[in-house]
C-alpha atoms as a PDB file:
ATOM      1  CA  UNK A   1      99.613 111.538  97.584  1.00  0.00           C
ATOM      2  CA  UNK A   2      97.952 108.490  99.083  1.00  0.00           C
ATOM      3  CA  UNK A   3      98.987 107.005 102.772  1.00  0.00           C
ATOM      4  CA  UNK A   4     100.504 103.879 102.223  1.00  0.00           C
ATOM      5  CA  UNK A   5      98.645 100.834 101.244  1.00  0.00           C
ATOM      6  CA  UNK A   6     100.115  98.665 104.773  1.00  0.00           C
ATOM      7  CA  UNK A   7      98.200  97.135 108.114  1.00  0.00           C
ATOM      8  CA  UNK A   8      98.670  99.425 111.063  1.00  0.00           C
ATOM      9  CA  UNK A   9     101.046  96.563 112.413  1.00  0.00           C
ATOM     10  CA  UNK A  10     103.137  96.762 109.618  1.00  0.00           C
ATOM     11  CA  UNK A  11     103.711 100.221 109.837  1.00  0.00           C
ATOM     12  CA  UNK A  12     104.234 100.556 113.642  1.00  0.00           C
ATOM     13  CA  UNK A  13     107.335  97.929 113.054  1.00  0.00           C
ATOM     14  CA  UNK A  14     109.010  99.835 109.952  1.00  0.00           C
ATOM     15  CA  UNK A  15     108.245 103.315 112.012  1.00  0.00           C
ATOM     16  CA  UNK A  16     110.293 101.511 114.817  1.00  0.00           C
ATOM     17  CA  UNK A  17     112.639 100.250 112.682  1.00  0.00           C
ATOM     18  CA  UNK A  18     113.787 102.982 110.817  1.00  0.00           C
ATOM     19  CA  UNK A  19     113.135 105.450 113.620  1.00  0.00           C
ATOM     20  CA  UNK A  20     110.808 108.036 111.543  1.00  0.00           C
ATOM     21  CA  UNK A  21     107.461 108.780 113.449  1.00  0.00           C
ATOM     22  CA  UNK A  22     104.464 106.569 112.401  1.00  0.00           C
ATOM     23  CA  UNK A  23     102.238 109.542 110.604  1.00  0.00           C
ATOM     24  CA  UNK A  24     105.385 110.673 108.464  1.00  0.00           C
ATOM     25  CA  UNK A  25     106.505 107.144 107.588  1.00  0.00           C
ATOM     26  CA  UNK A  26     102.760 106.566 106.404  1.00  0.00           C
ATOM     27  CA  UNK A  27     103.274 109.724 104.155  1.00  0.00           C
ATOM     28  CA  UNK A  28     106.597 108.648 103.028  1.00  0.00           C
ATOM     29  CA  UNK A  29     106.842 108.368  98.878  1.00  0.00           C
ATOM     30  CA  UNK A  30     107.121 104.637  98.030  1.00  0.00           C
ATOM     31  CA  UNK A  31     110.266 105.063  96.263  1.00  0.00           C
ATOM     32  CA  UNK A  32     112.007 106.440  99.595  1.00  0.00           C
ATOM     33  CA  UNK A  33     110.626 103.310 101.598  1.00  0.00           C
ATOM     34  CA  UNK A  34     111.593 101.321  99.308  1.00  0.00           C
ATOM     35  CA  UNK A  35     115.440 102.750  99.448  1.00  0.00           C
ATOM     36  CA  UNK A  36     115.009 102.934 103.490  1.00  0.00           C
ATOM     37  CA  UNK A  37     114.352  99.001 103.395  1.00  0.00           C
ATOM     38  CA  UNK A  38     116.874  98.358 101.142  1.00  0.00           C
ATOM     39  CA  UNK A  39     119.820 100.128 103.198  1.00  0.00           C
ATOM     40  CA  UNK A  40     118.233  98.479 106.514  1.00  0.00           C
ATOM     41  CA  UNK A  41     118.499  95.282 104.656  1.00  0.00           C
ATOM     42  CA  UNK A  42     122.218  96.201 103.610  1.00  0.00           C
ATOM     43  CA  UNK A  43     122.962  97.034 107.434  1.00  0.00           C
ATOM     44  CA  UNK A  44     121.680  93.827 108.951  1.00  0.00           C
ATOM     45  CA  UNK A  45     123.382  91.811 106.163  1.00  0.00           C
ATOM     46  CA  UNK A  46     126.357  93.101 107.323  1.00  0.00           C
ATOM     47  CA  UNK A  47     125.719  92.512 110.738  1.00  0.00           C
ATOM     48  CA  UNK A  48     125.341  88.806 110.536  1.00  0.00           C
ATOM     49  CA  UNK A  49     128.064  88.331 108.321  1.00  0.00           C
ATOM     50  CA  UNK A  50     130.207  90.131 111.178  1.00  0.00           C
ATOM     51  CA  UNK A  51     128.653  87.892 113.526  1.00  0.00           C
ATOM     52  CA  UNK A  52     129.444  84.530 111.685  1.00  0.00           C
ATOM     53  CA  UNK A  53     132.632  85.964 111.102  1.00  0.00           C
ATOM     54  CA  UNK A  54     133.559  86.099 115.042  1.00  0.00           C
ATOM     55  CA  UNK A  55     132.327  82.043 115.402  1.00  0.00           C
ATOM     56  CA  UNK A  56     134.654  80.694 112.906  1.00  0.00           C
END
C-alpha cells in the first residue's frame, strides 16, 4: 500500500487532529481517513451548533 498522497503539513495537522501518530496516519487506508474526517466533521458540527445554541 502506498503512503498517502498529502504535504508533510497536511499530515502533521490531521495526525494532531485525530490523535493517531504521524507514520501510522500516513499508512492509514484512504477509506478509514476518509471515515475519520467525516466523524471529526460530524463532532465539530455539533459543537457549533451547541455553541449557537447557548447565544440565542
Amino acid at each position: 500500500m502506498r503512503p498517502l498522497q498529502i504535504s508533510a503539513e497536511t499530515a502533521v495537522k490531521l495526525a494532531e487532529k485525530l490523535n493517531v501518530p504521524l507514520e501510522q496516519l500516513m499508512h492509514m487506508p484512504q477509506h478509514i481517513l476518509m471515515k475519520k474526517l467525516m466523524e471529526l466533521a460530524q463532532e465539530s458540527k455539533e459543537t457549533e451548533e451547541t455553541k449557537g445554541g447557548d447565544e440565542s
